[in-house]
C-alpha atoms as a PDB file:
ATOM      1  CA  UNK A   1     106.280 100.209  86.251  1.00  0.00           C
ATOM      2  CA  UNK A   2     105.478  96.656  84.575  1.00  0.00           C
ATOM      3  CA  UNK A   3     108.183  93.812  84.650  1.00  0.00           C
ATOM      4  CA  UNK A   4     108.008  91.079  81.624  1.00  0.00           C
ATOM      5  CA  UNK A   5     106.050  87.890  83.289  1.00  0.00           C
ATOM      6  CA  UNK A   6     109.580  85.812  83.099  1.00  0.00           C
ATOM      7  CA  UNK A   7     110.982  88.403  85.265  1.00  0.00           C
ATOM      8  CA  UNK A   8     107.977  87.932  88.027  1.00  0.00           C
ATOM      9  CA  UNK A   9     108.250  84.350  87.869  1.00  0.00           C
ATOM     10  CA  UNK A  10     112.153  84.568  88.654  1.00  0.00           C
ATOM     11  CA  UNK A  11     111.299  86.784  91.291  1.00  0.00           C
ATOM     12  CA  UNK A  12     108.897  84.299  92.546  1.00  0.00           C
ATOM     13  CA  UNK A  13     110.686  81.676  92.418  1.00  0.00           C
ATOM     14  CA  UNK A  14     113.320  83.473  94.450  1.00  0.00           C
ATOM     15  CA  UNK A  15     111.260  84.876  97.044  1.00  0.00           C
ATOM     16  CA  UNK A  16     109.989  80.800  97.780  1.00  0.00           C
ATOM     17  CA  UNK A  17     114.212  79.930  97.729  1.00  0.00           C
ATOM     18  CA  UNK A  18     114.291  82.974 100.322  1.00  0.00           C
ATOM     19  CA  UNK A  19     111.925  81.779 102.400  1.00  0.00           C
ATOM     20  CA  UNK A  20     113.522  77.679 101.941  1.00  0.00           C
ATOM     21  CA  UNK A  21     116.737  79.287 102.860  1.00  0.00           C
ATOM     22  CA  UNK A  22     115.472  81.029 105.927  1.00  0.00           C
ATOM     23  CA  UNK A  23     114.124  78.001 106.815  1.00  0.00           C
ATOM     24  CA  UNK A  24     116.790  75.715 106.538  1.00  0.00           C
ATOM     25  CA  UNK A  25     119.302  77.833 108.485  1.00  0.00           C
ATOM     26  CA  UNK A  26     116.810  77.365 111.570  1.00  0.00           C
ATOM     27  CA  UNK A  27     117.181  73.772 111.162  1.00  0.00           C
ATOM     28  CA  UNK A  28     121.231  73.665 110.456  1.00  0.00           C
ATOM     29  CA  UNK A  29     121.089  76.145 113.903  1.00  0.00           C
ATOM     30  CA  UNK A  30     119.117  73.636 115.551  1.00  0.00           C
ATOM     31  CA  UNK A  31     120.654  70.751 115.011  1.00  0.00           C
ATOM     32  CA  UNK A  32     124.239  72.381 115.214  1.00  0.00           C
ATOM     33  CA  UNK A  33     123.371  73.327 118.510  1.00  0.00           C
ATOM     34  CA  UNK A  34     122.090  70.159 120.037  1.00  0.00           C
ATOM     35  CA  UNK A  35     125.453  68.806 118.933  1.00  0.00           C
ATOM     36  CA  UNK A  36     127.188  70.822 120.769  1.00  0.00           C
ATOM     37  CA  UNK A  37     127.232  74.591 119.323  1.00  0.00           C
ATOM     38  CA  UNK A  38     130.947  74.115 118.303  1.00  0.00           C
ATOM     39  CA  UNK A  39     132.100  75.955 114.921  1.00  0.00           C
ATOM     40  CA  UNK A  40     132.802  72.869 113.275  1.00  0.00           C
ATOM     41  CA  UNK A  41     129.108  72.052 113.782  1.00  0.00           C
ATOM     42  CA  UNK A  42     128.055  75.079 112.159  1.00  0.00           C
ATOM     43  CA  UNK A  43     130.380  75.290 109.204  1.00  0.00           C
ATOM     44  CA  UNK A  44     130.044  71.291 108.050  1.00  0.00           C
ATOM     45  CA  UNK A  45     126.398  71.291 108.295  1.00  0.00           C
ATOM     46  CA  UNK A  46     124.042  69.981 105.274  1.00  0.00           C
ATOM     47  CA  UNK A  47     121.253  72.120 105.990  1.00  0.00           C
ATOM     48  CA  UNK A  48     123.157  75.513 106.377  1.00  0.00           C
ATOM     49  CA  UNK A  49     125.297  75.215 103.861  1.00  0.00           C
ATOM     50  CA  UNK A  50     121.453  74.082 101.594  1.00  0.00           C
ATOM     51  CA  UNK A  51     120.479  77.439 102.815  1.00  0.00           C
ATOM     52  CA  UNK A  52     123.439  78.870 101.297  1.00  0.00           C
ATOM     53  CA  UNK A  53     122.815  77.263  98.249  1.00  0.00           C
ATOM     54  CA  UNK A  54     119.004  78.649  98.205  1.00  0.00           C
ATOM     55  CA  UNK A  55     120.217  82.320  98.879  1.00  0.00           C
ATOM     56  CA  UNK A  56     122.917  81.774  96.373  1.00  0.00           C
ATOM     57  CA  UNK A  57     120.336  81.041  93.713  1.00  0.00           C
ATOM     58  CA  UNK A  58     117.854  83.698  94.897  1.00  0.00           C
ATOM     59  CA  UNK A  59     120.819  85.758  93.485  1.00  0.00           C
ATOM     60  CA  UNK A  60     121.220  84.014  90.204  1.00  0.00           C
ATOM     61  CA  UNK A  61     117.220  85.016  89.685  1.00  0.00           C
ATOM     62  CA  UNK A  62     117.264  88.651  90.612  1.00  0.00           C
ATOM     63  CA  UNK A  63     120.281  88.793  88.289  1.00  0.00           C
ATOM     64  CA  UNK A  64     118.748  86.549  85.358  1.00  0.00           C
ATOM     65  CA  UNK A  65     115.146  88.749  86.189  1.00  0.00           C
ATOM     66  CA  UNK A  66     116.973  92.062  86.070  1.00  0.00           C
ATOM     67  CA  UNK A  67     118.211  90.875  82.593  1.00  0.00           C
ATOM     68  CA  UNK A  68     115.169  89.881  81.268  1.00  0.00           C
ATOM     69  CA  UNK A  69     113.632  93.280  82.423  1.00  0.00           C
ATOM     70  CA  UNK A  70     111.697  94.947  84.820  1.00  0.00           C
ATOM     71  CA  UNK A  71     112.735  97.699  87.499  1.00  0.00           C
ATOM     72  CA  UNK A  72     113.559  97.045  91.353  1.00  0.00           C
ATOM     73  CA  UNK A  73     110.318  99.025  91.933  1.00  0.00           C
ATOM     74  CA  UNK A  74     108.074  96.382  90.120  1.00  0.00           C
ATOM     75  CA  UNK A  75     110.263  93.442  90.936  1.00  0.00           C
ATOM     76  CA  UNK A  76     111.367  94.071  94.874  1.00  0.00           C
ATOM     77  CA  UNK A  77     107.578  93.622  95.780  1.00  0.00           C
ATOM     78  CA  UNK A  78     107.141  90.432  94.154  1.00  0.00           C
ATOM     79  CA  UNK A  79     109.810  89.239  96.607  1.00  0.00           C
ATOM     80  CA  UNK A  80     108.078  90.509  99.497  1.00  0.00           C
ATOM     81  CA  UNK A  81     105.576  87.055  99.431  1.00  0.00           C
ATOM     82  CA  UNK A  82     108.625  85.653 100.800  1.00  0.00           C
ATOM     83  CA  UNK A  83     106.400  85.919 103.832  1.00  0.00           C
ATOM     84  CA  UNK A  84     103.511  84.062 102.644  1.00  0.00           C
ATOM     85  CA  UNK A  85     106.388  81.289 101.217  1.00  0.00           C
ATOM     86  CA  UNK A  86     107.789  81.178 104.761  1.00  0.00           C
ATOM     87  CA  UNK A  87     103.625  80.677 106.662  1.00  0.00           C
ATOM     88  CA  UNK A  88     103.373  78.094 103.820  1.00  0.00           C
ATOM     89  CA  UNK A  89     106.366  75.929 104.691  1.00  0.00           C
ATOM     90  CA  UNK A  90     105.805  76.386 108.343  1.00  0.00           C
ATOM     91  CA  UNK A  91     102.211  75.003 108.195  1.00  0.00           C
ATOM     92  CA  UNK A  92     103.969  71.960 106.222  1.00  0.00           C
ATOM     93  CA  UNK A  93     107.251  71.589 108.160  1.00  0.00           C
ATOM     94  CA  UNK A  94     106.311  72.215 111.189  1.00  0.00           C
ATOM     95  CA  UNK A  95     102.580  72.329 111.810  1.00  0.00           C
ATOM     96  CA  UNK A  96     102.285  76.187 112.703  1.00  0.00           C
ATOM     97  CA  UNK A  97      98.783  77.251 112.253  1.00  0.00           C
ATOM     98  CA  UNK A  98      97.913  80.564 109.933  1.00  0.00           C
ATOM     99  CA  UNK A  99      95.459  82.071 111.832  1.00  0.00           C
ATOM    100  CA  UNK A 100      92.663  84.914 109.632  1.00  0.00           C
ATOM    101  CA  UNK A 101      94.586  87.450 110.522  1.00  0.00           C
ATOM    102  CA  UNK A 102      97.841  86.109 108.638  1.00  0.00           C
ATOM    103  CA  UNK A 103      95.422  85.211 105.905  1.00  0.00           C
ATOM    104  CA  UNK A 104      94.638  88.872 106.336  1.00  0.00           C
ATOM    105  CA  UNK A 105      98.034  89.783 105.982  1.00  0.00           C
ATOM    106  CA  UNK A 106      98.816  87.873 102.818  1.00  0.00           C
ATOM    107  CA  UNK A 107      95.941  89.429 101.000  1.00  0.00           C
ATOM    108  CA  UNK A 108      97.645  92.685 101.754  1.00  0.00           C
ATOM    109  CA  UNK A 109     100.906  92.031 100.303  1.00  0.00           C
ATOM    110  CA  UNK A 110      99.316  90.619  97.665  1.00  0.00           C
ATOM    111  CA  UNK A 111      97.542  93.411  97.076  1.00  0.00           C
ATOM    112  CA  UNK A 112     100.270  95.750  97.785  1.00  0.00           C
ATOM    113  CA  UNK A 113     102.233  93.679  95.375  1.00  0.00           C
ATOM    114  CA  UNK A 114      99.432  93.952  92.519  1.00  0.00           C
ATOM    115  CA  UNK A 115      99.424  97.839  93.113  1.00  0.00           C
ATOM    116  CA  UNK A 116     103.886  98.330  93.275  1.00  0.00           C
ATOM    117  CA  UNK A 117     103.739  96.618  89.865  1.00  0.00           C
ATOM    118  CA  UNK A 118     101.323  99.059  88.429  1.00  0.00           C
END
């Protein structure tokens, strides 16, 4: 099944908010931990409730991809480079090598993605 480009690039675009998200709940955890692990440091903090925000808007672009067109069988694999999103931001956040075989990896689910859209 194909999906208009618009919808891919929503999808895209949510799958790198995904990853953002995932990201910045680690580092609300973190910090919310150091400070103590109390609820209150949880429930006031900037960079989980930012991750809230991200998977909030991953939402509003399934929904606004959905309406442009395209099926959840040609769309739901576009998400899936939420994986290569989250290697990206880990090599620039936090140093964390990609090694060949994750390069290895991304190829695949870009190539699995290429072939779900077909």
């Amino acid at each position: 099944m194909r999906a208009p480009g618009v919808s891919i690039l929503l999808f895209l675009v949510a799958s790198f908010l995904g990853a953002a998200g995932q990201f910045l709940y680690k580092a609300g955890t973190d910090r919310a931990v150091a400070a103590g692990g109390r609820l209150v440091d949880f429930v006031g903090n900037g960079q989980i409730l930012a991750g809230v925000v991200c998977y909030a808007l991953v939402m509003a672009c399934f929904v606004a991809g959905f309406r442009v067109g395209g099926s959840p069988s040609a769309l739901y694999p576009v998400y899936a480079t939420t994986f290569i999103w989250a290697a990206l931001i880990g090599r620039a956040m936090h140093g964390v090598a990609i090694a060949p075989l994750h390069v290895a990896g991304m190829v695949l689910i870009i190539a699995g993605v290429s072939l779900m859209g077909r």
